[in-house]
N, C-alpha and C. Protein backbone atom coordinates (compact mmCIF):
# COMPACT_ATOMS: atom_id res chain seq x y z
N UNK A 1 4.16 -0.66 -51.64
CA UNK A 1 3.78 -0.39 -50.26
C UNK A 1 2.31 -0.01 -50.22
N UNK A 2 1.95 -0.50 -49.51
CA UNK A 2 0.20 -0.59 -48.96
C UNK A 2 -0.14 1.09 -48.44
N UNK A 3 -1.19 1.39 -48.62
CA UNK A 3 -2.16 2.74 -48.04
C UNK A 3 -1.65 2.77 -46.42
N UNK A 4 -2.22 2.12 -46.06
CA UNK A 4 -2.20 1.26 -44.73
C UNK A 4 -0.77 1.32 -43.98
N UNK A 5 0.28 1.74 -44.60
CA UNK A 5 1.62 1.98 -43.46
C UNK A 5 2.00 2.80 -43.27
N UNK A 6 2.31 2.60 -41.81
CA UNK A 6 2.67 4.19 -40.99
C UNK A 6 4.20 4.56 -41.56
N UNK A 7 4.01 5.77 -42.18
CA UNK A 7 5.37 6.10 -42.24
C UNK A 7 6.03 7.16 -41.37
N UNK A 8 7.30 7.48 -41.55
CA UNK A 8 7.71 6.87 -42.22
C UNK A 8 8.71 5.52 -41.75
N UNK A 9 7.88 4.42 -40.40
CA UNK A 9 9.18 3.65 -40.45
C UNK A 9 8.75 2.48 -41.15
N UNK A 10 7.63 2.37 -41.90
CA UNK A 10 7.61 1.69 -43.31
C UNK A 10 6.50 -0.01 -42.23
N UNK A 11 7.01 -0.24 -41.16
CA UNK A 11 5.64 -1.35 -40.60
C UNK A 11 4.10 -0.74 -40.90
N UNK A 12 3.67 -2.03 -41.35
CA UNK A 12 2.66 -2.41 -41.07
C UNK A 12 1.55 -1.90 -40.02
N UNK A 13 0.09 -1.22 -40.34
CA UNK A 13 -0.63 -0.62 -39.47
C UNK A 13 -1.01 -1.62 -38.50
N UNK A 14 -0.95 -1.21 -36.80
CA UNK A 14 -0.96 -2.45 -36.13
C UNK A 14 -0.04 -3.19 -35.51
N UNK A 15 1.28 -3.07 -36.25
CA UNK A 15 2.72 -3.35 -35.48
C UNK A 15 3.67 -2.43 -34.85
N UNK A 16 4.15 -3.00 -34.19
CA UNK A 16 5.10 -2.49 -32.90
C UNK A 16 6.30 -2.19 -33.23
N UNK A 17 6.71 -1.06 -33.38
CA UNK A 17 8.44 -1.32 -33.83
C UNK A 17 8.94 -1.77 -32.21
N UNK A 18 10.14 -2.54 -32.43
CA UNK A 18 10.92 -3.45 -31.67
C UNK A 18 12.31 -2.72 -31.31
N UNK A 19 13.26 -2.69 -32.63
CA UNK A 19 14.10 -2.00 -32.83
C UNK A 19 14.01 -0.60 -33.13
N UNK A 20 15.03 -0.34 -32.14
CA UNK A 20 14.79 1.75 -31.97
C UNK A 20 16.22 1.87 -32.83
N UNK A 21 16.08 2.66 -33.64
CA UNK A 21 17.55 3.25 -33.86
C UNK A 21 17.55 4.41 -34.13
N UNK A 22 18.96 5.09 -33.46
CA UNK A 22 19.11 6.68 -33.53
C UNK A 22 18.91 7.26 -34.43
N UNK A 23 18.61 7.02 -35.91
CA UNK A 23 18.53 7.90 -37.08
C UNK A 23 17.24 7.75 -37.30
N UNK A 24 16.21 7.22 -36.35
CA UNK A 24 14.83 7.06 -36.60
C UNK A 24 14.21 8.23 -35.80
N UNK A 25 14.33 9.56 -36.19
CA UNK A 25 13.58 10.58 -34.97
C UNK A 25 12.17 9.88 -34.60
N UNK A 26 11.46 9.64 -35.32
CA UNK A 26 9.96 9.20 -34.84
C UNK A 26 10.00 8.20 -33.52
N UNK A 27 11.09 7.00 -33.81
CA UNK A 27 10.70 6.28 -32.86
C UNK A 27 12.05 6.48 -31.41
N UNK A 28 12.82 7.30 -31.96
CA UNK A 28 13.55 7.94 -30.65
C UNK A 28 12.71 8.89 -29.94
N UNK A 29 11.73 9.61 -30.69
CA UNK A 29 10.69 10.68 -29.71
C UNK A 29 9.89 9.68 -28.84
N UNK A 30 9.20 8.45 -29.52
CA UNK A 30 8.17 8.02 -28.85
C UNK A 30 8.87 6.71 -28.26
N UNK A 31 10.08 6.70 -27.89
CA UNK A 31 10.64 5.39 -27.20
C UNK A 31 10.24 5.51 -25.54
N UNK A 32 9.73 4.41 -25.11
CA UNK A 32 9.53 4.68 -23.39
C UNK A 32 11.22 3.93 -22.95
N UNK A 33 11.61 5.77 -22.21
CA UNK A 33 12.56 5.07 -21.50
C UNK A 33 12.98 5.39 -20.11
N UNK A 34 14.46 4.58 -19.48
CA UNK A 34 14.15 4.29 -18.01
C UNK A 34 15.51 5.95 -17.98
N UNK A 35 15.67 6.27 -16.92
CA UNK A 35 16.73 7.49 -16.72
C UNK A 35 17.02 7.44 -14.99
N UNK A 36 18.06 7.61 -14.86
CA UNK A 36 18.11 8.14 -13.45
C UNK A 36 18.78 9.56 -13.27
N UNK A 37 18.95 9.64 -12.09
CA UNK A 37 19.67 11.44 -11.46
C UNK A 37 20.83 10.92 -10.68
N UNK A 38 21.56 11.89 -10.30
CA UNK A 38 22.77 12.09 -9.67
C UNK A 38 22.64 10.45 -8.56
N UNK A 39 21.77 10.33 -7.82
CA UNK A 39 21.13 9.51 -6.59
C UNK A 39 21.27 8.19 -7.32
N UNK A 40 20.97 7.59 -8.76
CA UNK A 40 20.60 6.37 -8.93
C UNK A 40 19.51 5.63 -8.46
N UNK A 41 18.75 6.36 -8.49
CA UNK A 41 17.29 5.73 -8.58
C UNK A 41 16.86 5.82 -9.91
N UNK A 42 15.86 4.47 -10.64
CA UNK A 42 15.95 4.48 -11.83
C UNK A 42 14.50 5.06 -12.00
N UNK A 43 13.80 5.75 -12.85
CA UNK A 43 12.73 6.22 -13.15
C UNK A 43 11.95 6.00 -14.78
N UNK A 44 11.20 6.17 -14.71
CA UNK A 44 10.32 5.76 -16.31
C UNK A 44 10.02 7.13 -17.03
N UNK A 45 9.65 6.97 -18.67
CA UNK A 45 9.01 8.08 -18.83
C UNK A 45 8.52 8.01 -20.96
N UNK A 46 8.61 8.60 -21.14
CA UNK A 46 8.69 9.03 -22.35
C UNK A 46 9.83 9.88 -22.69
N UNK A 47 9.72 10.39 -21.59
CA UNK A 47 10.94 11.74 -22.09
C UNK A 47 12.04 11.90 -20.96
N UNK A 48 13.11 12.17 -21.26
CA UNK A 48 14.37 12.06 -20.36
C UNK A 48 14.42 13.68 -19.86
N UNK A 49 14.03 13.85 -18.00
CA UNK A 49 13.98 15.55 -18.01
C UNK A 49 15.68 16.17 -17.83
N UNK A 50 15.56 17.33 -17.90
CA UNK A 50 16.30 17.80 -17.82
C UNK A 50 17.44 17.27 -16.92
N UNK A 51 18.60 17.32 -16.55
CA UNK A 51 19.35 16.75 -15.49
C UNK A 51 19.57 15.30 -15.27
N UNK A 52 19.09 14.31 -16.16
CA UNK A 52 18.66 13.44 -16.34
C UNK A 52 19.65 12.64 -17.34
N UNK A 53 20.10 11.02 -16.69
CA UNK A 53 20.86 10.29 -17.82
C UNK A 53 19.93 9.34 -18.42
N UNK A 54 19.71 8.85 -19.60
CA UNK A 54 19.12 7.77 -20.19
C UNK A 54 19.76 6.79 -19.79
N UNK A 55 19.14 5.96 -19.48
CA UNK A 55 19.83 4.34 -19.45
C UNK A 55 19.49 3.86 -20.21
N UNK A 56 18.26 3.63 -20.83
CA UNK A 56 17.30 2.58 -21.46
C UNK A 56 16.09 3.20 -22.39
N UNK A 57 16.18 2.43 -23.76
CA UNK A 57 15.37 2.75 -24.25
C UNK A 57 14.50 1.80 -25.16
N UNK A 58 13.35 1.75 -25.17
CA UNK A 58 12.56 0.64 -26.02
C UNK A 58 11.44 0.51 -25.66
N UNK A 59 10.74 -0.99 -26.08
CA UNK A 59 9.29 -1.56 -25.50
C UNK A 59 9.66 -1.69 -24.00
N UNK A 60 8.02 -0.58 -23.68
CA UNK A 60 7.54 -0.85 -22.30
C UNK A 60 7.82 -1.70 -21.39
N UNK A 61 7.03 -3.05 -21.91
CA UNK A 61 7.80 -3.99 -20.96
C UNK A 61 9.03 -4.09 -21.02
N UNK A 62 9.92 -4.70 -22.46
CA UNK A 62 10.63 -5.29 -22.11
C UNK A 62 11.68 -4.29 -20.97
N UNK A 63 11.59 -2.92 -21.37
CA UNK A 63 12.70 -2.35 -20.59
C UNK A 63 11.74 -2.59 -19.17
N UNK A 64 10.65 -2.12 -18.66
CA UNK A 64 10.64 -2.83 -17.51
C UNK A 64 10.85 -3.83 -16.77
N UNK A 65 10.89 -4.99 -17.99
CA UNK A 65 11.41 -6.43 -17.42
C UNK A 65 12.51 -6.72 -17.16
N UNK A 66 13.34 -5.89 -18.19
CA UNK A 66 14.87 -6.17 -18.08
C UNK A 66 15.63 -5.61 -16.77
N UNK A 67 14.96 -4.19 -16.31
CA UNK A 67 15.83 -3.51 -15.42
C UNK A 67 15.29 -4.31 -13.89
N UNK A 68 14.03 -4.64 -13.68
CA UNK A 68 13.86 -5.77 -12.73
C UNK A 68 15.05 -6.56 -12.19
N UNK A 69 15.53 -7.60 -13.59
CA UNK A 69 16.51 -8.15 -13.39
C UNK A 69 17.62 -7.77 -13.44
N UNK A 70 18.35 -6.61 -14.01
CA UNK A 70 19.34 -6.21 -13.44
C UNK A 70 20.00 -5.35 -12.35
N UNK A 71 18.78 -4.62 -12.29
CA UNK A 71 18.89 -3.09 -10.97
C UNK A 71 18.97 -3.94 -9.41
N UNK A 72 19.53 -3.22 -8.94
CA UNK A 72 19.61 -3.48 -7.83
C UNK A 72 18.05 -2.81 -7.08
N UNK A 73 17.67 -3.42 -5.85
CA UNK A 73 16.24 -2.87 -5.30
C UNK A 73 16.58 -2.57 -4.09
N UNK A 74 15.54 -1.41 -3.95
CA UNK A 74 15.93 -0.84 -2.96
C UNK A 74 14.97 -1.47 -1.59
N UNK A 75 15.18 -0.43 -0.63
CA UNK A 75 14.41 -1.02 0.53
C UNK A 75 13.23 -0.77 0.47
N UNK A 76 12.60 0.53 -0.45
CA UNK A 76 10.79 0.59 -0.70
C UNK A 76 10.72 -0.13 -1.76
N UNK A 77 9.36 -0.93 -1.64
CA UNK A 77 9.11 -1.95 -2.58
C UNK A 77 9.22 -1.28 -4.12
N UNK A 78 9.36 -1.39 -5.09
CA UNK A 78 9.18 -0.84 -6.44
C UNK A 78 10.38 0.49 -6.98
N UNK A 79 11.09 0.09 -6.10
CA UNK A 79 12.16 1.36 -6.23
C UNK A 79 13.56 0.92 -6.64
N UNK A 80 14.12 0.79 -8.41
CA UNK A 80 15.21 -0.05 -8.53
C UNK A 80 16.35 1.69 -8.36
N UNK A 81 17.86 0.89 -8.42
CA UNK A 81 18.77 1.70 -8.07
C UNK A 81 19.66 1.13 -9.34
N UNK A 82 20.25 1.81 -9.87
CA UNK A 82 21.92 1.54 -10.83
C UNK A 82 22.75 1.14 -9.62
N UNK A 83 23.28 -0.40 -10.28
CA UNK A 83 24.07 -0.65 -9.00
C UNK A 83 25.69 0.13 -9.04
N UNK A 84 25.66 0.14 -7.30
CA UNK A 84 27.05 1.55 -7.11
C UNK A 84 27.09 3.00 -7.26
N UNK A 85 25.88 2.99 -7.55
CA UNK A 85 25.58 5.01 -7.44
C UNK A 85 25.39 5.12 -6.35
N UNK A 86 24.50 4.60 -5.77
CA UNK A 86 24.37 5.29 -4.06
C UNK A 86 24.89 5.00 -3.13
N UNK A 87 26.19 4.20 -3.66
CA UNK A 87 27.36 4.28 -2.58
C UNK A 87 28.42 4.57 -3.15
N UNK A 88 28.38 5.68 -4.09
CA UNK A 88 29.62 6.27 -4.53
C UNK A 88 30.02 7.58 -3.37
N UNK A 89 31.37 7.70 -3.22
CA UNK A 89 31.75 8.98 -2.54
C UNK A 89 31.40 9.87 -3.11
N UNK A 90 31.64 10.01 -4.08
CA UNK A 90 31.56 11.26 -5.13
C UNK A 90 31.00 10.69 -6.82
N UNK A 91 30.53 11.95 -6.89
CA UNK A 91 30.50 11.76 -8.44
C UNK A 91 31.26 11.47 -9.75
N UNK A 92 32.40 11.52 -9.59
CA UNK A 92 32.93 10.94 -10.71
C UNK A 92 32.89 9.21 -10.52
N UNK A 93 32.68 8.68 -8.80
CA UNK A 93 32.99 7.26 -8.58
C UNK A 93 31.54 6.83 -8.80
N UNK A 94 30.47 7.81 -8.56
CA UNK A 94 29.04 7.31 -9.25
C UNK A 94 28.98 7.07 -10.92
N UNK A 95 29.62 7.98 -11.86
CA UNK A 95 29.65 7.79 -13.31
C UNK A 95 30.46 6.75 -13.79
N UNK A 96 31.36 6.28 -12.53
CA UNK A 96 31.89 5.31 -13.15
C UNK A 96 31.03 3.81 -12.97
N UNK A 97 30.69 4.09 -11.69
CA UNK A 97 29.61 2.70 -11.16
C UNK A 97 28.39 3.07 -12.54
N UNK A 98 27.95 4.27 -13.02
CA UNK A 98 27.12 3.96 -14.62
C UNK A 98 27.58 3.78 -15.37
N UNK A 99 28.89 4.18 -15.72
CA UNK A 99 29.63 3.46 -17.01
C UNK A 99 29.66 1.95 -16.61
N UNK A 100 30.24 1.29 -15.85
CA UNK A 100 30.28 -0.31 -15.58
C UNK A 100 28.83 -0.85 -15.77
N UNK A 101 27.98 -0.35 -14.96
CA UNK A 101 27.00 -1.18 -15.17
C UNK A 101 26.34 -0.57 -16.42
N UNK A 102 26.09 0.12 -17.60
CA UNK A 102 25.95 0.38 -19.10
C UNK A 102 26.65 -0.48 -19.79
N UNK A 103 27.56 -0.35 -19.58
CA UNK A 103 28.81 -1.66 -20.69
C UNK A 103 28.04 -3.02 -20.10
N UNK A 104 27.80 -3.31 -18.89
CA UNK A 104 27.69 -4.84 -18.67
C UNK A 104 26.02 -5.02 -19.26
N UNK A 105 25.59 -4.43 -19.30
CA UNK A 105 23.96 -4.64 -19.64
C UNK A 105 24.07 -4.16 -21.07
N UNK A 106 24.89 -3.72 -21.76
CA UNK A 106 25.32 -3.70 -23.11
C UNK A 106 25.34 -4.91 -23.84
N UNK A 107 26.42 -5.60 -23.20
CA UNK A 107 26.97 -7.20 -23.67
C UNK A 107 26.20 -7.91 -23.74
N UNK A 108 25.21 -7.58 -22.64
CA UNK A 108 24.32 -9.39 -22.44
C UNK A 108 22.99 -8.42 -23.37
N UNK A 109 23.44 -8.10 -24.75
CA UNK A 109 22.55 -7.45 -24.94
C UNK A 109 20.64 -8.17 -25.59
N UNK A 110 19.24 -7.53 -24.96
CA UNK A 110 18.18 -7.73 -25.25
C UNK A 110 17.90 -7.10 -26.75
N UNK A 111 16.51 -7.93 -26.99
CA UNK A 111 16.11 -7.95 -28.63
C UNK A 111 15.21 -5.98 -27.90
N UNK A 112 15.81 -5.25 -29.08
CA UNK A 112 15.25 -3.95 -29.45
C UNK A 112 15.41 -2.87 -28.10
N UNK A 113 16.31 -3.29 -27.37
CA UNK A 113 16.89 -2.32 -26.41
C UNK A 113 17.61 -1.50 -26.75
N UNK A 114 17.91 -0.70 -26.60
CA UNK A 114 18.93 0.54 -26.85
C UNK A 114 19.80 1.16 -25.38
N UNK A 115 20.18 1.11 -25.39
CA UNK A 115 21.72 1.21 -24.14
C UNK A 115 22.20 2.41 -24.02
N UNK A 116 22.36 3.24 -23.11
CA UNK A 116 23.21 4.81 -23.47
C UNK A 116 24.29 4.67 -22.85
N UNK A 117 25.18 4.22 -23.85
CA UNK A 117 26.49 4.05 -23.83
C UNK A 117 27.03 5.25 -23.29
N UNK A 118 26.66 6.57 -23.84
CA UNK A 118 27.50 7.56 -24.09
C UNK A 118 27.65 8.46 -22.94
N UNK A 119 26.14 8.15 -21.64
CA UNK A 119 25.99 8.54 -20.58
C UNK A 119 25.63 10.39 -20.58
N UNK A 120 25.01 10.49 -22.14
CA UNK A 120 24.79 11.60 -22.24
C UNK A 120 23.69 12.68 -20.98
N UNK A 121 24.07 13.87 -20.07
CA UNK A 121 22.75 14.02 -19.86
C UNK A 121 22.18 15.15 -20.33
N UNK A 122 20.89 14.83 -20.00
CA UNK A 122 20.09 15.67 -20.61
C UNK A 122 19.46 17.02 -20.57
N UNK A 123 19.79 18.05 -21.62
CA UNK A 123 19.88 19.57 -21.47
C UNK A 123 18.59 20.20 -21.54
């Protein structure tokens, strides 16, 4: 191994990791990802705040590109929604409208996305 690589996820100085995986703390700290709140509006960040579910995690674009095409949009321009949260009665019928749409954007799954299956939120 060369002077020259960032460790420790072992690429090349200059390259992009693609693939995030959970036993990688480095690139789970610095993953840009998307999260929403109780409401289902989807939001960006680095870091998932408090109160907060992960949806998405990876390259910049691609998770911006991807949720484009799957989120539902709202009526202000630039504002996507998890589809079926904001017309759930209640909250357990909103976690379920995020469990459905997590599993379905699971399957059709993208190169180096990461998915939060588990609908963990965040403490």
């Amino acid at each position: 191994m060369r002077m020259d690589t960032l460790a420790p996820t072992g690429l090349p100085a200059g390259t992009h990791q693609r693939a995030l995986r959970d036993c990688d703390a480095v690139a789970h700290a610095a993953a840009f990802r998307a999260y929403c709140f109780s409401d289902g509006i989807i939001f960006y960040g680095y870091d998932t705040p408090q109160g907060a579910i992960e949806v998405v995690r990876g390259d910049q674009r691609q998770v911006r590109e991807r949720l484009d095409v799957v989120c539902r949009h709202g009526w202000t321009p630039g504002v996507l929604l998890v589809p079926g949260v904001p017309e759930a009665s209640d909250q357990r019928e909103a976690a379920d409208a995020l469990a459905k749409f997590l599993a379905w954007c699971k399957d059709c799954e993208c190169d180096g996305l990461v998915w939060n299956t588990e609908r963990k939120v965040a403490l």
